[in-house]
C-alpha atoms as a PDB file:
ATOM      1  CA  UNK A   1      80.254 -46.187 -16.882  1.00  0.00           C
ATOM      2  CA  UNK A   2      79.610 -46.168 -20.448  1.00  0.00           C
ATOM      3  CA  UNK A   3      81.779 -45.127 -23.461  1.00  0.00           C
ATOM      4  CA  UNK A   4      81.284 -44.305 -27.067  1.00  0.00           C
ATOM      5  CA  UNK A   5      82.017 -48.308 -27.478  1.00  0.00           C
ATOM      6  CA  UNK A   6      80.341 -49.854 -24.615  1.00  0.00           C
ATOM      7  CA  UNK A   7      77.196 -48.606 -24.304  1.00  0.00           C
ATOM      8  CA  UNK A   8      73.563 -49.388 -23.673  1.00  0.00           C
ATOM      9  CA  UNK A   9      71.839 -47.132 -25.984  1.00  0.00           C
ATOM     10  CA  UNK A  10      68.948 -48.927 -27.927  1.00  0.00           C
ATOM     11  CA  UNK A  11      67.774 -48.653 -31.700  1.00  0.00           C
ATOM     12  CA  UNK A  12      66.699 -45.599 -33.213  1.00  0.00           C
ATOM     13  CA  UNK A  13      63.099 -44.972 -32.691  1.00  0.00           C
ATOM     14  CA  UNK A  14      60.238 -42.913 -34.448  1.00  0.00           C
ATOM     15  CA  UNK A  15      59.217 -40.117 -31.956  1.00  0.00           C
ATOM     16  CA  UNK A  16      56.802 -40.428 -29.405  1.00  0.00           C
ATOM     17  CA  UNK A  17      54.732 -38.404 -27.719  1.00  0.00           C
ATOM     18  CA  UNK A  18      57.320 -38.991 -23.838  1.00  0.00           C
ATOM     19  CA  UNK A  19      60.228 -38.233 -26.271  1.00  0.00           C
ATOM     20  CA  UNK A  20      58.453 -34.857 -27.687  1.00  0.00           C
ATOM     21  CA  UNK A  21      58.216 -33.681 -23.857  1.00  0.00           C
ATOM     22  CA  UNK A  22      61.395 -34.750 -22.462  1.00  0.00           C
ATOM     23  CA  UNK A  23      63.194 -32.488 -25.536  1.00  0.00           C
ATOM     24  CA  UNK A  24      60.459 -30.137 -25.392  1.00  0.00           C
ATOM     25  CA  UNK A  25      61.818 -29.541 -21.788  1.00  0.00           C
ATOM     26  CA  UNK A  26      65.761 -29.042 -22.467  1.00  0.00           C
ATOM     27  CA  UNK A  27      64.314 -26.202 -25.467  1.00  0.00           C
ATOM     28  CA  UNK A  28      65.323 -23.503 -24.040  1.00  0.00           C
ATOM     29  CA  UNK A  29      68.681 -24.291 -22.545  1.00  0.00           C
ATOM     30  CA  UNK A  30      69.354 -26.016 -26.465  1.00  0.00           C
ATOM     31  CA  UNK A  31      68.818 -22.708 -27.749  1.00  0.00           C
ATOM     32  CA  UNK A  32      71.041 -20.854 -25.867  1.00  0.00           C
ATOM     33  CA  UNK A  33      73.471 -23.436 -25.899  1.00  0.00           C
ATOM     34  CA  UNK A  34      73.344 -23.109 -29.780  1.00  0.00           C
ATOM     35  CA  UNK A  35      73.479 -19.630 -29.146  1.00  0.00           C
ATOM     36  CA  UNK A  36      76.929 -19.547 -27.571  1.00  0.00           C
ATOM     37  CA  UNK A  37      78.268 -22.063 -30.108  1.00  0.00           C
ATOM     38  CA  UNK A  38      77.761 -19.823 -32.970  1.00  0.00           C
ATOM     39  CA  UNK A  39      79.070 -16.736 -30.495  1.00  0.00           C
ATOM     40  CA  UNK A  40      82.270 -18.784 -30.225  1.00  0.00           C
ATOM     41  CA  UNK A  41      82.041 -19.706 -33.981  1.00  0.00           C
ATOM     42  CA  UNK A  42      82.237 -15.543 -34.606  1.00  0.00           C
ATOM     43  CA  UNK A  43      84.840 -15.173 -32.045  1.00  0.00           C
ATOM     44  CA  UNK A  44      87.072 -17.824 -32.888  1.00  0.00           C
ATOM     45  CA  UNK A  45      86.563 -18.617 -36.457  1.00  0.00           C
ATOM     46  CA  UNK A  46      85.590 -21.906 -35.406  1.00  0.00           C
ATOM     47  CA  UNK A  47      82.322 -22.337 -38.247  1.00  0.00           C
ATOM     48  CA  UNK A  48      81.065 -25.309 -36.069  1.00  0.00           C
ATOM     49  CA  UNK A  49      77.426 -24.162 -36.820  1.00  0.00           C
ATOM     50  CA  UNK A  50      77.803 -23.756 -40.669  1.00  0.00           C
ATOM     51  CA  UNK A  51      76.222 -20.172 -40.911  1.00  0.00           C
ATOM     52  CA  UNK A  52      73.312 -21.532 -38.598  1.00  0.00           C
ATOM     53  CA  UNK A  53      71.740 -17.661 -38.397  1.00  0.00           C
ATOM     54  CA  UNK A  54      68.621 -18.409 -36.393  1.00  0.00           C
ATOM     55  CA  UNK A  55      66.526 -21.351 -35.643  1.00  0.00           C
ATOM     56  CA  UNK A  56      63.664 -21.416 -37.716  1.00  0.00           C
ATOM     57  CA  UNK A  57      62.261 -24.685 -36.239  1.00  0.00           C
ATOM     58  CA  UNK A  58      63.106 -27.465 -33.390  1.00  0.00           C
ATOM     59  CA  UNK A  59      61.019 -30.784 -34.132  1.00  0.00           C
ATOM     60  CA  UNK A  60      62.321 -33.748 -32.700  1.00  0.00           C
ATOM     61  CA  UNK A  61      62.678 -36.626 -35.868  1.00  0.00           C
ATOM     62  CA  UNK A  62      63.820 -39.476 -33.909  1.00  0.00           C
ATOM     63  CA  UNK A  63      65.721 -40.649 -30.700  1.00  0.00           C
ATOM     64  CA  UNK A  64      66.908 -43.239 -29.035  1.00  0.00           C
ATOM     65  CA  UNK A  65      67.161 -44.391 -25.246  1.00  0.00           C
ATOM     66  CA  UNK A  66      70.250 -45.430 -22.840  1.00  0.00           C
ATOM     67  CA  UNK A  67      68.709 -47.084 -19.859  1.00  0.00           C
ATOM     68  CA  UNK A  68      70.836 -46.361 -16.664  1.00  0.00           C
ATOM     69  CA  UNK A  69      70.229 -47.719 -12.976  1.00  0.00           C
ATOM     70  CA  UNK A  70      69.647 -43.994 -12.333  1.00  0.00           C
ATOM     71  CA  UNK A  71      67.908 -42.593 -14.800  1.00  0.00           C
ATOM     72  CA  UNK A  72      67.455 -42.796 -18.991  1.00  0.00           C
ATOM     73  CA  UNK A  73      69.953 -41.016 -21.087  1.00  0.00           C
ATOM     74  CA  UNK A  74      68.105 -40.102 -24.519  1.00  0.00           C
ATOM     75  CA  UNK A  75      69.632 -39.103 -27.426  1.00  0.00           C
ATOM     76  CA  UNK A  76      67.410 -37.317 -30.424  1.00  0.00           C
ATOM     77  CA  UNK A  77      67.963 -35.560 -33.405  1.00  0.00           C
ATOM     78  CA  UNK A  78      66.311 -32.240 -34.115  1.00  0.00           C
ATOM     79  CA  UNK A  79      65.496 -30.770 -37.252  1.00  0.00           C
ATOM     80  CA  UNK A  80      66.473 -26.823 -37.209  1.00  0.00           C
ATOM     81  CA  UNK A  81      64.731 -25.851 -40.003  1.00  0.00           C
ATOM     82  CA  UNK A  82      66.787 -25.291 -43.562  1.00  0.00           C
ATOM     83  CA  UNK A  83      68.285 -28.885 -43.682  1.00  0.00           C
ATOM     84  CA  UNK A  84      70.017 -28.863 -40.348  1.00  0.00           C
ATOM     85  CA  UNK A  85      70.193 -30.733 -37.793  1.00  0.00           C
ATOM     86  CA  UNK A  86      71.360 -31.243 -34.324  1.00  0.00           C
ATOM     87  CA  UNK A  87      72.018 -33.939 -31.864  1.00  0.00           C
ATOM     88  CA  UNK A  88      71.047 -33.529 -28.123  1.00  0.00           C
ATOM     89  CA  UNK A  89      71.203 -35.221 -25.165  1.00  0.00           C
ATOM     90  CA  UNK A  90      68.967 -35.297 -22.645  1.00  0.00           C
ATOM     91  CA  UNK A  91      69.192 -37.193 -19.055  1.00  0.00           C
ATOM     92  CA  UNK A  92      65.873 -38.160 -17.306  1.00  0.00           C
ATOM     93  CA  UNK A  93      65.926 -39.210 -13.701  1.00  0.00           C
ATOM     94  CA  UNK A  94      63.424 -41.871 -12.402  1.00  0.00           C
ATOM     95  CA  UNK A  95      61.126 -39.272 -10.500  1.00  0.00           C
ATOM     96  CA  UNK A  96      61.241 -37.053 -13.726  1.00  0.00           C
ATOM     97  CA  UNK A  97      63.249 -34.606 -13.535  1.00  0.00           C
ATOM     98  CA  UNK A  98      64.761 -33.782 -17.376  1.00  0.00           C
ATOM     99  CA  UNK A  99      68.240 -32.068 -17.488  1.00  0.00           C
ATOM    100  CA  UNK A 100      70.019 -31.133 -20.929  1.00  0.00           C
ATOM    101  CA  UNK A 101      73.484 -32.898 -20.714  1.00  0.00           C
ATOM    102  CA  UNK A 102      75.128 -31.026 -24.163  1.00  0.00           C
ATOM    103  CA  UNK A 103      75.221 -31.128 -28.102  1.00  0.00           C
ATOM    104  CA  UNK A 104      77.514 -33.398 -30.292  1.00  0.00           C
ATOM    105  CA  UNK A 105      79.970 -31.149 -31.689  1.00  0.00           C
ATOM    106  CA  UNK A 106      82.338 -33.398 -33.463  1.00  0.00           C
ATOM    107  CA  UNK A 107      84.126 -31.479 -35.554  1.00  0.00           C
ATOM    108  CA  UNK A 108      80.774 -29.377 -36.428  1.00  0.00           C
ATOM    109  CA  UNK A 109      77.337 -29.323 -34.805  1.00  0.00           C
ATOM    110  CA  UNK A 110      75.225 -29.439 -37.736  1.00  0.00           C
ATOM    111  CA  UNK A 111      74.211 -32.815 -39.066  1.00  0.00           C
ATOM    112  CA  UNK A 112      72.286 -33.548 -42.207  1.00  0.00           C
ATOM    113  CA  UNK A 113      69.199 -35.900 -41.909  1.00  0.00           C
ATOM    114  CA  UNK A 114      71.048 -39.024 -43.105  1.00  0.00           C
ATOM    115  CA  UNK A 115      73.609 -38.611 -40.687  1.00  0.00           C
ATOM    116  CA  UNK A 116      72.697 -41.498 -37.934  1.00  0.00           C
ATOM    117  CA  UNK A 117      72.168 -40.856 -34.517  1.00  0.00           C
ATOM    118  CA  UNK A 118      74.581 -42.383 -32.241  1.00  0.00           C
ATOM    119  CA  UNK A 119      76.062 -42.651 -29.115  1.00  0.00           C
ATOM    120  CA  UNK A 120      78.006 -39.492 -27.802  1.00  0.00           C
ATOM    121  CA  UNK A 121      79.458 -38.112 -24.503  1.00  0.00           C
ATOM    122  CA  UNK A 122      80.176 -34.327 -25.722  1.00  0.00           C
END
């Protein structure tokens, strides 16, 4: 089983166009799980999503892969629009199915572009 230290995850890539569709899929379910982040933000003063009002945008600007003997764990970071940014990730199984897995939300869930994508379990 990997951990935040032991882990398979590869280097960083550009997007692709396999990438684009695998987050394209999880979209939706991102959304809303952005959604109930900020709900709980306004509920519990938590200010995870650093006045994230509404998603302007969601462009994948680069990922990175985690080859499994089940499946490919990817891990991307998503551009929000404004300066924000997310990190998702996304499991694929070997006869395609794509399932959204969660969000890093390490002490906030907004990351700036420079911020490097890495390795998360969230």
């Amino acid at each position: 089983m990997s951990d935040v230290n032991n882990n398979a995850m590869g280097p960083v890539r550009p997007v692709d166009d396999e990438a684009k569709e695998v987050f394209h899929q999880v979209k939706e379910q991102v959304v809303d799980k952005l959604h109930e982040l900020n709900h709980l933000d306004n509920v519990h003063g938590l200010h995870e999503l650093d006045d994230l009002k509404r998603i302007d945008c969601y462009k994948l600007v680069e990922y990175a892969t985690e080859e499994l003997a089940y499946g490919t764990n990817y891990f991307g970071k998503i551009d929000l629009g404004d300066e924000k940014y997310i990190h998702v990730r996304v499991f694929k199984a070997p006869e395609g199915n794509v399932d959204f897995y969660s969000i890093l939300t390490e002490g906030t869930a907004i990351w700036s572009r420079e911020e490097p994508l890495k390795y998360f379990i969230d």
